[in-house]
PDB file of N, CA and C in Angstrom:
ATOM      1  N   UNK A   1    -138.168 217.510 -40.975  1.00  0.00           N
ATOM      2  CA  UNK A   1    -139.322 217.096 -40.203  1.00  0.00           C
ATOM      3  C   UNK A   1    -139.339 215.582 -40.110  1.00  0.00           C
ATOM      4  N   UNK A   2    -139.626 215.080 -38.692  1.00  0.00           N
ATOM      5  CA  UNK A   2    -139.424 213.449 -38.512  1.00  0.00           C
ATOM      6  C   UNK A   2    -141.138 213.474 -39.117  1.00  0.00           C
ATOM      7  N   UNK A   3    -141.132 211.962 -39.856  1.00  0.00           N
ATOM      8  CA  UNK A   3    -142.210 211.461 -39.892  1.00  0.00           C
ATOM      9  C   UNK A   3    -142.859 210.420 -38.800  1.00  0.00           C
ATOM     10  N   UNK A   4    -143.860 211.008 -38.342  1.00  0.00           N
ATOM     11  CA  UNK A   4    -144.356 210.419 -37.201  1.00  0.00           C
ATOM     12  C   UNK A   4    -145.363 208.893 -37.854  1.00  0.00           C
ATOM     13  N   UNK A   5    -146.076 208.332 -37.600  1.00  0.00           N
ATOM     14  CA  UNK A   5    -147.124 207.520 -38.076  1.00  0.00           C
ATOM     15  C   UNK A   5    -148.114 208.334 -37.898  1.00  0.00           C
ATOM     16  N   UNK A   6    -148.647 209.322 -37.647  1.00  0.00           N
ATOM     17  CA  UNK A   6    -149.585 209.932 -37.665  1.00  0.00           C
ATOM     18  C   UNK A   6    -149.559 210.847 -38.847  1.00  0.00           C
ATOM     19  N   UNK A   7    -148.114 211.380 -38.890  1.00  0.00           N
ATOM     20  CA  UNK A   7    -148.450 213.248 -39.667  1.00  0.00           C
ATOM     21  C   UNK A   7    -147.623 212.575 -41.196  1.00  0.00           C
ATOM     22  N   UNK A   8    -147.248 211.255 -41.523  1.00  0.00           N
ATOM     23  CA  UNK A   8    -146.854 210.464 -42.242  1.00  0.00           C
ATOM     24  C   UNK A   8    -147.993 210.270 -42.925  1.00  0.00           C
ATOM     25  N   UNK A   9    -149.192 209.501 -42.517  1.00  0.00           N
ATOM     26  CA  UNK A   9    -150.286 209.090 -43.345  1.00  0.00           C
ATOM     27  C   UNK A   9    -150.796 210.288 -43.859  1.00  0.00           C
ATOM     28  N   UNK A  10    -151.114 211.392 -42.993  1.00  0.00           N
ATOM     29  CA  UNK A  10    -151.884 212.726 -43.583  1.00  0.00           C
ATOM     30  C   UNK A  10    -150.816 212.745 -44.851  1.00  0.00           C
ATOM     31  N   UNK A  11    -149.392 213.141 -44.671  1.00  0.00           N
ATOM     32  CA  UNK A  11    -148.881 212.993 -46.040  1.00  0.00           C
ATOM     33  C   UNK A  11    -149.105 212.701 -47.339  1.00  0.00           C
ATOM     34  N   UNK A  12    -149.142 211.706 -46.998  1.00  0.00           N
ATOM     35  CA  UNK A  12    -148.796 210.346 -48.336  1.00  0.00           C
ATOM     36  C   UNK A  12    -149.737 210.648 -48.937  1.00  0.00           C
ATOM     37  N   UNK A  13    -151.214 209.779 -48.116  1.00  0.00           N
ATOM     38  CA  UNK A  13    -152.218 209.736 -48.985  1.00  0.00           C
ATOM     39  C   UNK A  13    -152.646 211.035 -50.220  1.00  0.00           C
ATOM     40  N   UNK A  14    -153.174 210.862 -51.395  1.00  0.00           N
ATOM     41  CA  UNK A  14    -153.506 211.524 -52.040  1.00  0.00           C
ATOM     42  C   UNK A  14    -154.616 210.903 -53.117  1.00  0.00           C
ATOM     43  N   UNK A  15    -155.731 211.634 -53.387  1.00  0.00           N
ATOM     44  CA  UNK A  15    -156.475 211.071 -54.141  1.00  0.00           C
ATOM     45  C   UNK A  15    -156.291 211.056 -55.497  1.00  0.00           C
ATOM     46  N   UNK A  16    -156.086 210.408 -56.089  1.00  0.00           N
ATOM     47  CA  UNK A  16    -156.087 210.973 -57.582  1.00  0.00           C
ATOM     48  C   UNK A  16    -157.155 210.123 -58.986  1.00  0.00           C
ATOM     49  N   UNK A  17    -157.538 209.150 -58.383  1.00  0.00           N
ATOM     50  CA  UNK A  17    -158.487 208.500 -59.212  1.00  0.00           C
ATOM     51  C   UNK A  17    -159.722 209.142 -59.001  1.00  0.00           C
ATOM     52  N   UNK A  18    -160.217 209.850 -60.264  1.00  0.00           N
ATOM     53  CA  UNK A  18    -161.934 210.114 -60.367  1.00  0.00           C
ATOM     54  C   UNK A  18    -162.249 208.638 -60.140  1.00  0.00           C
ATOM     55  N   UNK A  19    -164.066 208.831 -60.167  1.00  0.00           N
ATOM     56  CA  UNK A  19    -165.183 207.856 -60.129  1.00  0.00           C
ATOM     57  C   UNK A  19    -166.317 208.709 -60.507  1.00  0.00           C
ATOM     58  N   UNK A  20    -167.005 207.190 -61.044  1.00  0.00           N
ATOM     59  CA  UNK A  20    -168.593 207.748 -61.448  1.00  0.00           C
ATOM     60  C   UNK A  20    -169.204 206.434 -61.100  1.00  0.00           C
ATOM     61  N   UNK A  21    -170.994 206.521 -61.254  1.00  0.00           N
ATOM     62  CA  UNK A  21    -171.401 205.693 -61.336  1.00  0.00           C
ATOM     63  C   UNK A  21    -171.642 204.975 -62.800  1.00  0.00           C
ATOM     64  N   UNK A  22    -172.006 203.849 -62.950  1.00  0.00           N
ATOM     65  CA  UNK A  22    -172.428 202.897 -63.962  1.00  0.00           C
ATOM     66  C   UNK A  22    -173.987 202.275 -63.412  1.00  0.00           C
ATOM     67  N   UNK A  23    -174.890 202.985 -64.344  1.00  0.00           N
ATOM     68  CA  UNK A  23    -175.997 202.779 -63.976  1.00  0.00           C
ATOM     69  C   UNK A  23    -176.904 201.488 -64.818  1.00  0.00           C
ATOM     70  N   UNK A  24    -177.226 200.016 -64.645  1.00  0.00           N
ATOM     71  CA  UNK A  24    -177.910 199.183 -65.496  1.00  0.00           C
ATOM     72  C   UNK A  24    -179.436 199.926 -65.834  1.00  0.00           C
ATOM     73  N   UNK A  25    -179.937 200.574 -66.764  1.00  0.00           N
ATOM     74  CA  UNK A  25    -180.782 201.018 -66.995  1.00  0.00           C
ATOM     75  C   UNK A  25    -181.837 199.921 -67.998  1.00  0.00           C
ATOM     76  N   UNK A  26    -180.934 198.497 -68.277  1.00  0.00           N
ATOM     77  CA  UNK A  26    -182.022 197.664 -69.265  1.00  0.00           C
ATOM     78  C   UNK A  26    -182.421 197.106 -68.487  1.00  0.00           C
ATOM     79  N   UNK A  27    -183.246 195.733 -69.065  1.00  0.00           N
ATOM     80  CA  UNK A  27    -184.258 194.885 -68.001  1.00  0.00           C
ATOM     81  C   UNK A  27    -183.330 193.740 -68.159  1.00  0.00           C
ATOM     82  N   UNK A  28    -182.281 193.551 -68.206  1.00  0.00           N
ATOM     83  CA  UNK A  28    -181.566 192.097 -68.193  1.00  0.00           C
ATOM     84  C   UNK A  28    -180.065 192.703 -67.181  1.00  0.00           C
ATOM     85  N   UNK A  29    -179.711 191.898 -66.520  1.00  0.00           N
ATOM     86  CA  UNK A  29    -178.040 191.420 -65.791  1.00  0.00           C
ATOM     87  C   UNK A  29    -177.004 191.293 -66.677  1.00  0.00           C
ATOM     88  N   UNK A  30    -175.956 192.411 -66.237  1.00  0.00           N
ATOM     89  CA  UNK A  30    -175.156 193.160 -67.290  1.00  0.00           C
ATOM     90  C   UNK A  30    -173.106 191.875 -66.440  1.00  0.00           C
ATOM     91  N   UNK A  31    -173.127 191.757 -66.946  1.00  0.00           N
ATOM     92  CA  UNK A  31    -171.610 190.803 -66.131  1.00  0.00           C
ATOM     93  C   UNK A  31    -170.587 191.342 -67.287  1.00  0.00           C
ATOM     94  N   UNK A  32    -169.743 192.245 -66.491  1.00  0.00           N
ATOM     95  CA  UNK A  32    -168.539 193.001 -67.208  1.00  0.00           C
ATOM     96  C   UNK A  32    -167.471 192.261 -66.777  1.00  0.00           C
ATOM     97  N   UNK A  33    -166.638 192.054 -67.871  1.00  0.00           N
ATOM     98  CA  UNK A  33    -164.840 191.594 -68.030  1.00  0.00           C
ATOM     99  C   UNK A  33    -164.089 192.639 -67.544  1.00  0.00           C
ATOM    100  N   UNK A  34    -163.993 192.858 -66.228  1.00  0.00           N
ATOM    101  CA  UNK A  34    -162.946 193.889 -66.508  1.00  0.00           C
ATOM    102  C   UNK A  34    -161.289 193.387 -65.975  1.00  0.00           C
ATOM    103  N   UNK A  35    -160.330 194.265 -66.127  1.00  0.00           N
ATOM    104  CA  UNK A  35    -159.084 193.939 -65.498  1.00  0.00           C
ATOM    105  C   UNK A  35    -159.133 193.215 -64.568  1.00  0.00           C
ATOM    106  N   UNK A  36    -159.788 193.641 -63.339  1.00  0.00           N
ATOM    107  CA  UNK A  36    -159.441 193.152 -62.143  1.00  0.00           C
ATOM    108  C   UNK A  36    -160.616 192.380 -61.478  1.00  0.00           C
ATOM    109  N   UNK A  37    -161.860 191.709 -62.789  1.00  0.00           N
ATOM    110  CA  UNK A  37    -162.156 190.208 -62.316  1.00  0.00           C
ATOM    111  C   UNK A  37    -163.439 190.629 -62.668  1.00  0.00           C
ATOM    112  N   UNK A  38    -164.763 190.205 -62.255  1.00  0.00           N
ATOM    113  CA  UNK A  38    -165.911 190.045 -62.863  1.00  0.00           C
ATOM    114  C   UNK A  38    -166.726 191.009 -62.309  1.00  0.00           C
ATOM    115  N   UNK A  39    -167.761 191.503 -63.008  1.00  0.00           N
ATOM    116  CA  UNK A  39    -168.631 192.468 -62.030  1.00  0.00           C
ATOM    117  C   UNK A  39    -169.837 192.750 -62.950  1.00  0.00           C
ATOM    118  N   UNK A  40    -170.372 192.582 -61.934  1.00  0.00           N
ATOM    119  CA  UNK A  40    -172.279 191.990 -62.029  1.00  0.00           C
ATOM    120  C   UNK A  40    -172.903 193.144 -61.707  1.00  0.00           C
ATOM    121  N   UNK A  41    -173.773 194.007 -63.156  1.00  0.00           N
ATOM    122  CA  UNK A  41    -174.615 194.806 -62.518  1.00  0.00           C
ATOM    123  C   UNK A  41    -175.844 194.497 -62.364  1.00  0.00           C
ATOM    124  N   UNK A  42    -176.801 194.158 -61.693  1.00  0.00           N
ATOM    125  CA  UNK A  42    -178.263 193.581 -61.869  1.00  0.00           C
ATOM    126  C   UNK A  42    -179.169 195.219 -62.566  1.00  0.00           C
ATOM    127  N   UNK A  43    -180.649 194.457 -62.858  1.00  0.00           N
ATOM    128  CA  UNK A  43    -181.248 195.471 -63.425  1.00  0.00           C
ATOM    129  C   UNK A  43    -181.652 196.832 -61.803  1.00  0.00           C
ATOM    130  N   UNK A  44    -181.189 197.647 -62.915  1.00  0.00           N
ATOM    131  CA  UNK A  44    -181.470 198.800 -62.095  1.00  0.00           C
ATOM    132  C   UNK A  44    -180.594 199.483 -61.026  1.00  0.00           C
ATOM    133  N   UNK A  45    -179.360 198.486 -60.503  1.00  0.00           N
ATOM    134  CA  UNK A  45    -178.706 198.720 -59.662  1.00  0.00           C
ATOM    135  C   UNK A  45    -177.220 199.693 -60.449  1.00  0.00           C
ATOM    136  N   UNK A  46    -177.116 200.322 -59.496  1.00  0.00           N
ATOM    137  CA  UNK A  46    -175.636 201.164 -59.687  1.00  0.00           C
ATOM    138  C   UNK A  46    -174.415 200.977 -59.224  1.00  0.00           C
ATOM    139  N   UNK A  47    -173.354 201.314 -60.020  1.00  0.00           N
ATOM    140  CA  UNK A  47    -171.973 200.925 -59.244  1.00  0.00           C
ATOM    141  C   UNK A  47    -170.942 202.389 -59.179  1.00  0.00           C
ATOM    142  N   UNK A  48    -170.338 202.370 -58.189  1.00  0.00           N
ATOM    143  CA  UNK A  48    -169.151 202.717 -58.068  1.00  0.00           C
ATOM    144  C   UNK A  48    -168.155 202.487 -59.038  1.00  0.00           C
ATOM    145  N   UNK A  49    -167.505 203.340 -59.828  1.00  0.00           N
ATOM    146  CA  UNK A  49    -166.003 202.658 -60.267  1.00  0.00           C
ATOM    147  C   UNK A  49    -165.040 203.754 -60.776  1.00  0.00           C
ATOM    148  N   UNK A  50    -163.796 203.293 -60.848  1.00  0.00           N
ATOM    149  CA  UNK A  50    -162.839 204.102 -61.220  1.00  0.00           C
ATOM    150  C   UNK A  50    -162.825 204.747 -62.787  1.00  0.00           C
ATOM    151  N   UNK A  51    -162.524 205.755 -63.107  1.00  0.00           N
ATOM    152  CA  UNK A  51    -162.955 206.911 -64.501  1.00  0.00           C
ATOM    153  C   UNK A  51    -162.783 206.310 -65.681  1.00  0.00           C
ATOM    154  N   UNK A  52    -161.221 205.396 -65.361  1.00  0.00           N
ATOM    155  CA  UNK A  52    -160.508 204.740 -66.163  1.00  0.00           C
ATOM    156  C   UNK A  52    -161.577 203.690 -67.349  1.00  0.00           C
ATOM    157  N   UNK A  53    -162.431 202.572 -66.010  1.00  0.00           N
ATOM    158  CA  UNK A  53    -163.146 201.926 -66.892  1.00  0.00           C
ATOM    159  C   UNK A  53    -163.549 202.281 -68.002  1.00  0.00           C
ATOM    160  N   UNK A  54    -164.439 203.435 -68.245  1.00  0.00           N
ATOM    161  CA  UNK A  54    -165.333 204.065 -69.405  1.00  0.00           C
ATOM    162  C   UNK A  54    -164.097 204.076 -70.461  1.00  0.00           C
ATOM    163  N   UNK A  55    -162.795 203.946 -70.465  1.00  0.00           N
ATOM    164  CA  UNK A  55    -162.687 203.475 -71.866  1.00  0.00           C
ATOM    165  C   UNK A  55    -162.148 201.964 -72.260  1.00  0.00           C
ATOM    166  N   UNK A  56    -162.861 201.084 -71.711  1.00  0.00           N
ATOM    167  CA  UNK A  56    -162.845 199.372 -71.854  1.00  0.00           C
ATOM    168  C   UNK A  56    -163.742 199.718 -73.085  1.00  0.00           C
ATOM    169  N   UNK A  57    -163.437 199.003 -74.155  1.00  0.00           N
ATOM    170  CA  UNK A  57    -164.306 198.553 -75.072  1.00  0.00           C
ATOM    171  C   UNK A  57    -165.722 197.803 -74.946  1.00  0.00           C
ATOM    172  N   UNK A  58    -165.901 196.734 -73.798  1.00  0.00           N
ATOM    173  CA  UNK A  58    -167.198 196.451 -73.793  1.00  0.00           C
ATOM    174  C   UNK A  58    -168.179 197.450 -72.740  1.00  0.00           C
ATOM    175  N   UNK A  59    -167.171 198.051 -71.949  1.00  0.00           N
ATOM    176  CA  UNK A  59    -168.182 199.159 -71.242  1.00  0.00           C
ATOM    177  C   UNK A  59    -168.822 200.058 -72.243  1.00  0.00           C
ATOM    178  N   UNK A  60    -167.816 200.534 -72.795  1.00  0.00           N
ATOM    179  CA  UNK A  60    -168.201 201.617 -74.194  1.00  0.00           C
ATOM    180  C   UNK A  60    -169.534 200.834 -74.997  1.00  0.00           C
ATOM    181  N   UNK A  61    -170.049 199.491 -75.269  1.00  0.00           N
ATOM    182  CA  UNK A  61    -171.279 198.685 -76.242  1.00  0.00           C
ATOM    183  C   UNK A  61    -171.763 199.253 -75.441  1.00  0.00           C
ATOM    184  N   UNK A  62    -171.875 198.835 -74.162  1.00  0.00           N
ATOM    185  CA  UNK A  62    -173.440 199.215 -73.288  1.00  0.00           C
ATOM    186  C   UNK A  62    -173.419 200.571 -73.295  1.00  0.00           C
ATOM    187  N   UNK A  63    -172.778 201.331 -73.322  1.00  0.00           N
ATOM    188  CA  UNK A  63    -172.499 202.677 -73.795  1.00  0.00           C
ATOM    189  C   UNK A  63    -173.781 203.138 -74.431  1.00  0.00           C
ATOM    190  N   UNK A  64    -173.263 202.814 -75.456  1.00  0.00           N
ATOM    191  CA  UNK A  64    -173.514 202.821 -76.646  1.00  0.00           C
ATOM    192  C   UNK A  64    -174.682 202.351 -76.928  1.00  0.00           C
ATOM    193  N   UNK A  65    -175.274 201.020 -76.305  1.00  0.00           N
ATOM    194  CA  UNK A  65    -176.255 200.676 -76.778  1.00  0.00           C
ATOM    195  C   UNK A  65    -177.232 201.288 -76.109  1.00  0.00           C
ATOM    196  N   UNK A  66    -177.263 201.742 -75.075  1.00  0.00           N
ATOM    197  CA  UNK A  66    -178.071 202.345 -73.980  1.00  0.00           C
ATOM    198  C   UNK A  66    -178.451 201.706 -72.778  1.00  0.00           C
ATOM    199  N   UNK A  67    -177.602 200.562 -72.556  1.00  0.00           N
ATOM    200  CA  UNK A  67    -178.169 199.448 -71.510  1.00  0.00           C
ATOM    201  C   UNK A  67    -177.426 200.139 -70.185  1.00  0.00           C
ATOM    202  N   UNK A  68    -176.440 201.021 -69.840  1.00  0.00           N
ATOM    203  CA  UNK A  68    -175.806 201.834 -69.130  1.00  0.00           C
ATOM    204  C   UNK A  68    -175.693 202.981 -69.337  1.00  0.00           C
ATOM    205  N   UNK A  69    -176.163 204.131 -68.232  1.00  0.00           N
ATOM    206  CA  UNK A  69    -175.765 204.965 -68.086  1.00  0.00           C
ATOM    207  C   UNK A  69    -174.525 205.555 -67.407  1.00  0.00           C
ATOM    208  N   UNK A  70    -174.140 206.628 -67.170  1.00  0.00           N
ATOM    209  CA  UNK A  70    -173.261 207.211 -66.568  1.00  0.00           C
ATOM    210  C   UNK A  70    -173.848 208.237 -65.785  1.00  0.00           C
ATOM    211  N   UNK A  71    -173.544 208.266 -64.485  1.00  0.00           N
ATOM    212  CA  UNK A  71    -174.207 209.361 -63.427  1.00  0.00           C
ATOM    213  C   UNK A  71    -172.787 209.765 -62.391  1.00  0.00           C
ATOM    214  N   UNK A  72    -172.624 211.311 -62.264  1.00  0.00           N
ATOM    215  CA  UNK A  72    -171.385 211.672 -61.257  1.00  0.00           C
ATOM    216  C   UNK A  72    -171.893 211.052 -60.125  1.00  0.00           C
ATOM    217  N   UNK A  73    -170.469 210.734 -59.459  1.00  0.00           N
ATOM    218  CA  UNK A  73    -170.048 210.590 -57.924  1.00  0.00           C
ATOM    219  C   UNK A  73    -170.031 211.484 -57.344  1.00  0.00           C
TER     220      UNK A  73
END
């Protein structure tokens, strides 16, 4: 089968990274280290992110401490 640019992309692509949200549930601005650069949760706001994060060590404090939740995508 020739690969066209059309029936090529249907191909390829494949999803394979879960996500969840990261929910700031304290009253203070949460600024995470992660791999790929800085990220700011303000109070109350939610994020998008890949599954992987949840086992970073400082994601896991807020974890832990209760200043983040976890909610499915």
């Amino acid at each position: 089968m020739a690969y066209t640019s059309k029936n090529f992309l249907r191909k390829s692509w494949k999803r394979e990274k879960t996500s969840f949200y990261l929910k700031n549930v304290s009253a203070k601005h949460i600024a995470l280290h992660l791999p790929s650069g800085l990220l700011r949760i303000d109070r109350g706001q939610r994020v998008r992110i890949v599954s992987e994060a949840q086992e970073l060590p400082e994601v896991q404090q807020y974890l832990q401490q209760g200043d983040l939740i976890i909610e499915e995508a």
